[in-house]
C-alpha atoms as a PDB file:
ATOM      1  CA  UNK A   1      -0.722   0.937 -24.046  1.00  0.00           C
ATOM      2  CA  UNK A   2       0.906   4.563 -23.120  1.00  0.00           C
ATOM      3  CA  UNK A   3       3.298   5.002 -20.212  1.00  0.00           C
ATOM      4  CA  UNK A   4       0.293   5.731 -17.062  1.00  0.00           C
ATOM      5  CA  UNK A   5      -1.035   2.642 -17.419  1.00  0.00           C
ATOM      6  CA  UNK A   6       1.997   0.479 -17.993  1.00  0.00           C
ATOM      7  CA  UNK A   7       3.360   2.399 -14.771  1.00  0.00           C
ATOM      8  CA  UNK A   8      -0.004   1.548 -12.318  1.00  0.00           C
ATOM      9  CA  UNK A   9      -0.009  -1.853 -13.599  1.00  0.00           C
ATOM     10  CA  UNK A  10       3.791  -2.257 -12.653  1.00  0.00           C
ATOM     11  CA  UNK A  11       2.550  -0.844  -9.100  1.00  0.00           C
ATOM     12  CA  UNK A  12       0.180  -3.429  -9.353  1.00  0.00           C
ATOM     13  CA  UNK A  13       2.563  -5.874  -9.564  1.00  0.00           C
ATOM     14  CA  UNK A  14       4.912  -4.928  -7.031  1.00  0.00           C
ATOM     15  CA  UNK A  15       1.607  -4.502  -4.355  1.00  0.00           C
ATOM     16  CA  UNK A  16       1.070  -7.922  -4.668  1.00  0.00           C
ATOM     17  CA  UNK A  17       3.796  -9.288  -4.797  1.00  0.00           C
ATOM     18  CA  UNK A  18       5.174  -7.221  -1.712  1.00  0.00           C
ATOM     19  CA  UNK A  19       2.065  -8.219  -0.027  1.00  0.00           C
ATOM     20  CA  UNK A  20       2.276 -12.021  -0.702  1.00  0.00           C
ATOM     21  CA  UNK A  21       6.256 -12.133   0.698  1.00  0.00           C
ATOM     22  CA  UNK A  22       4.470 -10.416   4.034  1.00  0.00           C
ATOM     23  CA  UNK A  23       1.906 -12.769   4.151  1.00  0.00           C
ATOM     24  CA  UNK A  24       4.514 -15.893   3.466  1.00  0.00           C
ATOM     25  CA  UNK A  25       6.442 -14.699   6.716  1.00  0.00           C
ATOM     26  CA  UNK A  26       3.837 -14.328   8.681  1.00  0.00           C
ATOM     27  CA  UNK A  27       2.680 -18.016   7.835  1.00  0.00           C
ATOM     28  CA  UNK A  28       5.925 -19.475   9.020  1.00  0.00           C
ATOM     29  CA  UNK A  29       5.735 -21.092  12.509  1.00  0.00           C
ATOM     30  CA  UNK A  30       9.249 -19.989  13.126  1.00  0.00           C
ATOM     31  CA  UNK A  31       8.782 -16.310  11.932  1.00  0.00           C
ATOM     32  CA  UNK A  32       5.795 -16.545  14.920  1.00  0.00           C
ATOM     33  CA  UNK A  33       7.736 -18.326  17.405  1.00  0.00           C
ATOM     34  CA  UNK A  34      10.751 -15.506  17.189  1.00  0.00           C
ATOM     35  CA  UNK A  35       8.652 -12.590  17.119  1.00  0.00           C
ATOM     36  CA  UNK A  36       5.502 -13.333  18.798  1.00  0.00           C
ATOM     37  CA  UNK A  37       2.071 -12.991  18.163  1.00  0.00           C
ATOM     38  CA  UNK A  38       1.653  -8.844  17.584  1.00  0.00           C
ATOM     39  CA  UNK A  39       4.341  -8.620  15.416  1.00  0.00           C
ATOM     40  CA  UNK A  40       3.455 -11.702  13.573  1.00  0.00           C
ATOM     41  CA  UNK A  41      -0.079  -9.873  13.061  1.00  0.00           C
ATOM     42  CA  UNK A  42       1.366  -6.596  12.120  1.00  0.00           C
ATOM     43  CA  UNK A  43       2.875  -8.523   9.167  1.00  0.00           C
ATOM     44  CA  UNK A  44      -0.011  -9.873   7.783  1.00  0.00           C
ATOM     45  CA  UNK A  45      -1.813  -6.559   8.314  1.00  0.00           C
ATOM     46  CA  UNK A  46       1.412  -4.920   6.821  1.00  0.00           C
ATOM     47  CA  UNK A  47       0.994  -7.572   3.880  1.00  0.00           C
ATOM     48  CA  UNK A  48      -2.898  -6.629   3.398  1.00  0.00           C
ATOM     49  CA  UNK A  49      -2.476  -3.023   2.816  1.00  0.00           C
ATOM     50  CA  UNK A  50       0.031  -3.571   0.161  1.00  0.00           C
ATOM     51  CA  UNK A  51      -2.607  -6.280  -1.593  1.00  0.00           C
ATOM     52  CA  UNK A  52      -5.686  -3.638  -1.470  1.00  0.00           C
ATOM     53  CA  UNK A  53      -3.138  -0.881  -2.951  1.00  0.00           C
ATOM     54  CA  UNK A  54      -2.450  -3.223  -5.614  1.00  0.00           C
ATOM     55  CA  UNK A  55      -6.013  -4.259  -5.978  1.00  0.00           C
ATOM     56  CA  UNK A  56      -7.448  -0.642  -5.851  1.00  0.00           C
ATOM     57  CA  UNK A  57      -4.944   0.017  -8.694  1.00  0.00           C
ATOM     58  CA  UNK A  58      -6.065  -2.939 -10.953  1.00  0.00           C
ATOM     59  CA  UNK A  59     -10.119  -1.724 -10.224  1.00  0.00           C
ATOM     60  CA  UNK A  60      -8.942   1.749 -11.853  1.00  0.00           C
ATOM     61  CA  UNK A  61      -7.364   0.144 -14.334  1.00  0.00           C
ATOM     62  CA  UNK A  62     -10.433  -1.593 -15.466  1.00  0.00           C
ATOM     63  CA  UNK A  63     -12.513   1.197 -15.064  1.00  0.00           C
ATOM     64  CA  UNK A  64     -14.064   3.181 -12.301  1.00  0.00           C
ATOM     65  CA  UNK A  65     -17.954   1.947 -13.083  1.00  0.00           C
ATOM     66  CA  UNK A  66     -19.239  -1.393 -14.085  1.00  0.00           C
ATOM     67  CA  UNK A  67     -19.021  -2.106 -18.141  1.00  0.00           C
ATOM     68  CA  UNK A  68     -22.168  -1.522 -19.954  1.00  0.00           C
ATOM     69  CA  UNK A  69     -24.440  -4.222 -21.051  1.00  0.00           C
ATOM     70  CA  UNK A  70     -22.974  -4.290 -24.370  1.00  0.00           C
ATOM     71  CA  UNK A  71     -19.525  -4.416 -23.476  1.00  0.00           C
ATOM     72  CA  UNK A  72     -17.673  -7.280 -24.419  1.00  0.00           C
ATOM     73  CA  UNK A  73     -17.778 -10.588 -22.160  1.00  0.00           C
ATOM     74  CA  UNK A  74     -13.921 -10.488 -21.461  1.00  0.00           C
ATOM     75  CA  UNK A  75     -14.333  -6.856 -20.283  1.00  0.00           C
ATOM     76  CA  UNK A  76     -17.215  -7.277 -18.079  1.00  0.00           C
ATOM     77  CA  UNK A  77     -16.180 -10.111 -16.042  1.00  0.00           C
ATOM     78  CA  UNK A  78     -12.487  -8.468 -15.672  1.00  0.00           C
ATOM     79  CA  UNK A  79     -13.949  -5.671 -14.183  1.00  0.00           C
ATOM     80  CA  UNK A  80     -15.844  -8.020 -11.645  1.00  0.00           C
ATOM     81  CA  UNK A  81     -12.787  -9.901 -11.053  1.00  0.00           C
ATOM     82  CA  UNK A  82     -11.243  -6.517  -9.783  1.00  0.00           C
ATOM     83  CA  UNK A  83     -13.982  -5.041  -8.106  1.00  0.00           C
ATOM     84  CA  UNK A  84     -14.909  -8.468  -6.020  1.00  0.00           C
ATOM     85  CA  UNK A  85     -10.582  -9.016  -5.272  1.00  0.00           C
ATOM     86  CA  UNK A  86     -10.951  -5.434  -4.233  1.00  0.00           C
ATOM     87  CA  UNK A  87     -13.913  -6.517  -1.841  1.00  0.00           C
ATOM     88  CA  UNK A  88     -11.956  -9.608  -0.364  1.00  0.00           C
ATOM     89  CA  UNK A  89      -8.916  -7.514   0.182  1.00  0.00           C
ATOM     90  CA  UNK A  90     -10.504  -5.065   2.397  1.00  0.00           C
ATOM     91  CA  UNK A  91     -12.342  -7.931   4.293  1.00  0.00           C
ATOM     92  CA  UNK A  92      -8.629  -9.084   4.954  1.00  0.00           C
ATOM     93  CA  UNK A  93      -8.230  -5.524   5.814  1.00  0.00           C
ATOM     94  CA  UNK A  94     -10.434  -5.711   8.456  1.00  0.00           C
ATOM     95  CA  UNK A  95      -9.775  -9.670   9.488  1.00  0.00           C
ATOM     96  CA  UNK A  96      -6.260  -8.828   9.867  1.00  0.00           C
ATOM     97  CA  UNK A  97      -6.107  -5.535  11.864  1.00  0.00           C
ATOM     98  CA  UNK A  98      -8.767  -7.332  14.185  1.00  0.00           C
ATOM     99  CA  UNK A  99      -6.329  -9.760  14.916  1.00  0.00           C
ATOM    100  CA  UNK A 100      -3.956  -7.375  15.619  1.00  0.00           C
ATOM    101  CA  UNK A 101      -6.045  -5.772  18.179  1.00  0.00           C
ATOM    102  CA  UNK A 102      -7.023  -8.789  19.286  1.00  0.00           C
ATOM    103  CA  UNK A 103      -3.749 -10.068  20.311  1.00  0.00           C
ATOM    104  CA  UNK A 104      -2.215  -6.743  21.652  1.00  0.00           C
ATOM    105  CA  UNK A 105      -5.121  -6.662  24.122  1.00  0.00           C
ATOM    106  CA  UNK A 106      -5.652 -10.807  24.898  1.00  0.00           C
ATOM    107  CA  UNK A 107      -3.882 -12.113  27.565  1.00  0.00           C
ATOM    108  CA  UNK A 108      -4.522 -15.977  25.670  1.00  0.00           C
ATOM    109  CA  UNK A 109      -2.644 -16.955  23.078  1.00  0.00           C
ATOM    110  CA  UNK A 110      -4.376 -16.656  19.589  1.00  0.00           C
ATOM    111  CA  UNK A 111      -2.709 -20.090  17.912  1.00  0.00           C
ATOM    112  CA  UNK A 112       0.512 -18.018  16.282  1.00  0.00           C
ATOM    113  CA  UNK A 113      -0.616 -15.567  13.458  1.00  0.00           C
ATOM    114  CA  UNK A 114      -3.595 -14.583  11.464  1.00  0.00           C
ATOM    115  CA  UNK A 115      -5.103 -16.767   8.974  1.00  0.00           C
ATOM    116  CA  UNK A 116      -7.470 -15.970   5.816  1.00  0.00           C
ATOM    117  CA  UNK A 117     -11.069 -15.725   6.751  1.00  0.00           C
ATOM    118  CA  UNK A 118     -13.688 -17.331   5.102  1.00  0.00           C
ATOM    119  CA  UNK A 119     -15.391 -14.101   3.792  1.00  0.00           C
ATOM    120  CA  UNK A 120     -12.416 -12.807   2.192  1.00  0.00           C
ATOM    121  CA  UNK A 121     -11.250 -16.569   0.916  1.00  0.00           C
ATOM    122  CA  UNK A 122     -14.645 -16.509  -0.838  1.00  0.00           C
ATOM    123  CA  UNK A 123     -14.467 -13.056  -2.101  1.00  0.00           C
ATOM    124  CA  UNK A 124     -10.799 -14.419  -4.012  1.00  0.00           C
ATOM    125  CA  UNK A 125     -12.481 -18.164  -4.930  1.00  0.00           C
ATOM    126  CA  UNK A 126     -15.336 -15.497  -7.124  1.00  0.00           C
ATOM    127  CA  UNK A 127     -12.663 -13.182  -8.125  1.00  0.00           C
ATOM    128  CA  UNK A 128     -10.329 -15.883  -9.904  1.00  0.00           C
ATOM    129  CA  UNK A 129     -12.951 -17.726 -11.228  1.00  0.00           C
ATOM    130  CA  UNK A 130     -14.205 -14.444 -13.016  1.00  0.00           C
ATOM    131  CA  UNK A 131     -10.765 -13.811 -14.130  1.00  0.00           C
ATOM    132  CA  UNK A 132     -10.477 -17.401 -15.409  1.00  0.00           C
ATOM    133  CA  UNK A 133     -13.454 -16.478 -17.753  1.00  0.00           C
ATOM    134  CA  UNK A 134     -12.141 -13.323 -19.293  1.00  0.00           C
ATOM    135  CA  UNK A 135      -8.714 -14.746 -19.571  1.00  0.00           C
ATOM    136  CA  UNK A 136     -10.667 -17.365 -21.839  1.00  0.00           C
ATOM    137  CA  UNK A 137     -11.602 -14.519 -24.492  1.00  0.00           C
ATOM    138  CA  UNK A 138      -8.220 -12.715 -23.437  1.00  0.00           C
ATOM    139  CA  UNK A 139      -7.420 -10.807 -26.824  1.00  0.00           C
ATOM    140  CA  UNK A 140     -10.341  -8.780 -25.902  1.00  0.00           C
ATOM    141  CA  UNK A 141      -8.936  -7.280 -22.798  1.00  0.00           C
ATOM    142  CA  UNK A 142      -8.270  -4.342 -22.075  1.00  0.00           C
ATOM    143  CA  UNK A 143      -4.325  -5.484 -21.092  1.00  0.00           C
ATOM    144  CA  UNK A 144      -4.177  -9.229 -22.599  1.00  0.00           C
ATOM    145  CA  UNK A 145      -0.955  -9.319 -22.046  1.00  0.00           C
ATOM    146  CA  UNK A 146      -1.273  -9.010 -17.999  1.00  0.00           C
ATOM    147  CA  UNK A 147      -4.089 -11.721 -18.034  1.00  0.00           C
ATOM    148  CA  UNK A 148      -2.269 -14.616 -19.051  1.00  0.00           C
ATOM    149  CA  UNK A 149      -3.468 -18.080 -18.193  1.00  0.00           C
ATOM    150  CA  UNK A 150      -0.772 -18.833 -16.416  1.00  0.00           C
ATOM    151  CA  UNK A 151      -1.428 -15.916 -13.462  1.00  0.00           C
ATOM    152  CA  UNK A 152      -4.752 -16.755 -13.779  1.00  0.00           C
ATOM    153  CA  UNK A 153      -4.712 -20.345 -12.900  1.00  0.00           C
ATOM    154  CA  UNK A 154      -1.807 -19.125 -10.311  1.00  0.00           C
ATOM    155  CA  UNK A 155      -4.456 -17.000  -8.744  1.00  0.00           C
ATOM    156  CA  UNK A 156      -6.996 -19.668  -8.875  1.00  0.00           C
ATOM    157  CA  UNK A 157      -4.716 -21.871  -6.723  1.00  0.00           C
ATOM    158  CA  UNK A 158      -3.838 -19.553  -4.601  1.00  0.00           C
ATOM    159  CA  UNK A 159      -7.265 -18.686  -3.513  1.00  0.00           C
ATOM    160  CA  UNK A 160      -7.984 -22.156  -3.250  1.00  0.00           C
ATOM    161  CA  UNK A 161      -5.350 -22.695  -1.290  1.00  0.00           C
ATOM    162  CA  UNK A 162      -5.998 -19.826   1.089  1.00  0.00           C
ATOM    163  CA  UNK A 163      -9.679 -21.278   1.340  1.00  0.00           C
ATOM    164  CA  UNK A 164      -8.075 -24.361   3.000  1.00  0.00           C
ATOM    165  CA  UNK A 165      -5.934 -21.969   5.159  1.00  0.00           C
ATOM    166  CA  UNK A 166      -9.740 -20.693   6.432  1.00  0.00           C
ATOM    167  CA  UNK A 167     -10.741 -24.327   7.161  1.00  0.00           C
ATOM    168  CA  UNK A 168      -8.121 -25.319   9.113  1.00  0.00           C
ATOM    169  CA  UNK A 169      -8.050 -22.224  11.123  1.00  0.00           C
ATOM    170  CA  UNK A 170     -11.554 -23.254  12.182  1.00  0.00           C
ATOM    171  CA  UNK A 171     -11.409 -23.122  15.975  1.00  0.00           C
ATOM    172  CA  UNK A 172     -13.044 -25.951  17.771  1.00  0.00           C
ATOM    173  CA  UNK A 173     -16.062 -25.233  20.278  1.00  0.00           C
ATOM    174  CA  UNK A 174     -15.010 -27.978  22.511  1.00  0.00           C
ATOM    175  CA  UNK A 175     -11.741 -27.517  22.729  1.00  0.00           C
ATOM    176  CA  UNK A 176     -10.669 -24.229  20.847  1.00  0.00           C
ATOM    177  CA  UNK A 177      -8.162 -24.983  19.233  1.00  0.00           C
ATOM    178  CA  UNK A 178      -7.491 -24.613  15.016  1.00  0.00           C
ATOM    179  CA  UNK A 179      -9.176 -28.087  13.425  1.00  0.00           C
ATOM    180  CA  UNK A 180      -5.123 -28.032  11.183  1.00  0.00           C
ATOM    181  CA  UNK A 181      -2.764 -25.818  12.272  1.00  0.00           C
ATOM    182  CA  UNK A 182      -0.431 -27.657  10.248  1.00  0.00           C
ATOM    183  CA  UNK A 183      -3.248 -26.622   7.306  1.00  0.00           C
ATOM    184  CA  UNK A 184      -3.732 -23.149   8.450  1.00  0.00           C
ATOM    185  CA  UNK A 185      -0.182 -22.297   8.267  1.00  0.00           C
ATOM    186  CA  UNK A 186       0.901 -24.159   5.018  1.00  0.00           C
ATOM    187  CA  UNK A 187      -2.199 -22.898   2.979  1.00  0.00           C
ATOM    188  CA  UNK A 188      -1.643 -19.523   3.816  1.00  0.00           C
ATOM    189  CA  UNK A 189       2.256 -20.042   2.859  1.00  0.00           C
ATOM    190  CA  UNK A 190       1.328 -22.058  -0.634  1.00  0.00           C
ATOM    191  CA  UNK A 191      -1.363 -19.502  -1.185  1.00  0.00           C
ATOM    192  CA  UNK A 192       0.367 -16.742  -0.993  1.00  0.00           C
ATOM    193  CA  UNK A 193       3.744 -18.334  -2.841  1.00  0.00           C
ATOM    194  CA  UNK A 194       1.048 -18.855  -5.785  1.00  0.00           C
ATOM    195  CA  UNK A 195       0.192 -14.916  -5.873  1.00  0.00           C
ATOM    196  CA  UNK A 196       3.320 -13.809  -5.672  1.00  0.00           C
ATOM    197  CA  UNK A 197       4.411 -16.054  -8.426  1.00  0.00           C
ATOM    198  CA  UNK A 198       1.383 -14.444 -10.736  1.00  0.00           C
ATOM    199  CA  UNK A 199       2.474 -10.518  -9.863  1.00  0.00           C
ATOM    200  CA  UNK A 200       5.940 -11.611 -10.730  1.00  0.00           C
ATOM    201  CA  UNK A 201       4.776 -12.911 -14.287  1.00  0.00           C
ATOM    202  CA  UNK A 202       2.545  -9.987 -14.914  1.00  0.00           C
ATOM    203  CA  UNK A 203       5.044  -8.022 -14.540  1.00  0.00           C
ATOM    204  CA  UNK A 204       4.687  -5.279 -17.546  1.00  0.00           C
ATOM    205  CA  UNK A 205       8.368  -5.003 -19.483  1.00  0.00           C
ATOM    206  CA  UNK A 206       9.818  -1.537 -18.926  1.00  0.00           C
ATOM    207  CA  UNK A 207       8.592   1.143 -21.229  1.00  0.00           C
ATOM    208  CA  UNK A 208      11.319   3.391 -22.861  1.00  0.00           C
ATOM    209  CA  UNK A 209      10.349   6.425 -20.157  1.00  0.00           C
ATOM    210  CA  UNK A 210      10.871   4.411 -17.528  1.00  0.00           C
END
């Protein structure tokens, strides 16, 4: 692999992993408590810009157009792994900064910060499961070595963990409040612990140009 892509994919790593520490302050009650709900919102939308940098990157790295229909398995569902992670990061895009305006303009208060959504929980449930495939046939890959198993199934939980987040920040019709806060808070925290545990490990080693 030459020195461009080893670079982007250290990007990569960084973007998420920047973007998972945002998202694990944000989730702490305390972190909410001290700074309120705005700024605890501007975290998490601080936190989802850095994840759809680093997800635009690892799209480009696995091409710019669908693989053909007689590319390799491994290939082709990598590339929908990016391309639907892309998808869910920008629906946290957009969940996030409507928080934000949400809570700078509401004179309620919103139950402490934002939590994942169920589109873009979804959207990450597809993506790791697609990734869990093509890290099955790994050698393959375009990059094996930044699709190991272990960031895979790290991923995987993470996403799984975030679509619990999404459940219990249901709010109630009868009484509007979250069905867990206690769930909302702590899946969002372990979810996001698990993903930036992966972008640590996929970490590329540093090429002799830098």
């Amino acid at each position: 692999m030459n020195v461009a892509p080893v670079v982007r994919l250290r990007r990569e790593a960084w973007g998420f992993a920047a973007g998972s520490l945002l998202f694990m302050l944000g989730a702490l009650p305390f972190y909410q408590q001290a700074v309120g709900d705005i700024s605890a919102n501007a975290t998490f939308f601080a936190g989802s810009l850095f994840f759809t940098t680093a997800g635009f990157i690892q799209l480009s790295l696995s091409g710019k157009r669908p693989p053909s229909r007689s590319a390799n398995r491994p290939d082709t569902f990598d590339w929908w792994a990016a391309a639907v992670q892309f998808a869910g990061t920008l629906l946290f895009n957009v969940s996030t900064v409507s928080a934000l305006i949400v809570s700078v303009n509401a004179a309620s208060h919103l139950h402490g910060g934002w939590r994942p959504d169920a589109y873009g929980s979804v959207a990450f449930l597809v993506s790791s499961a697609l990734a869990v495939v093509a890290t099955t046939e790994r050698d393959s890959l375009w990059d094996p070595q930044a699709r190991t198993w272990r960031c895979t199934w790290l991923n995987m939980t993470g996403s799984v963990l975030f679509g619990v987040s999404a459940v219990g920040a249901y709010v109630l019709p009868t009484t509007d409040d979250l069905l867990s806060l206690f769930w909302a808070n702590a899946g969002t925290f372990a979810g996001a612990a698990c993903f930036f545990t992966a972008a640590v490990l996929s970490r590329p080693g540093r090429s002799p140009a830098g």
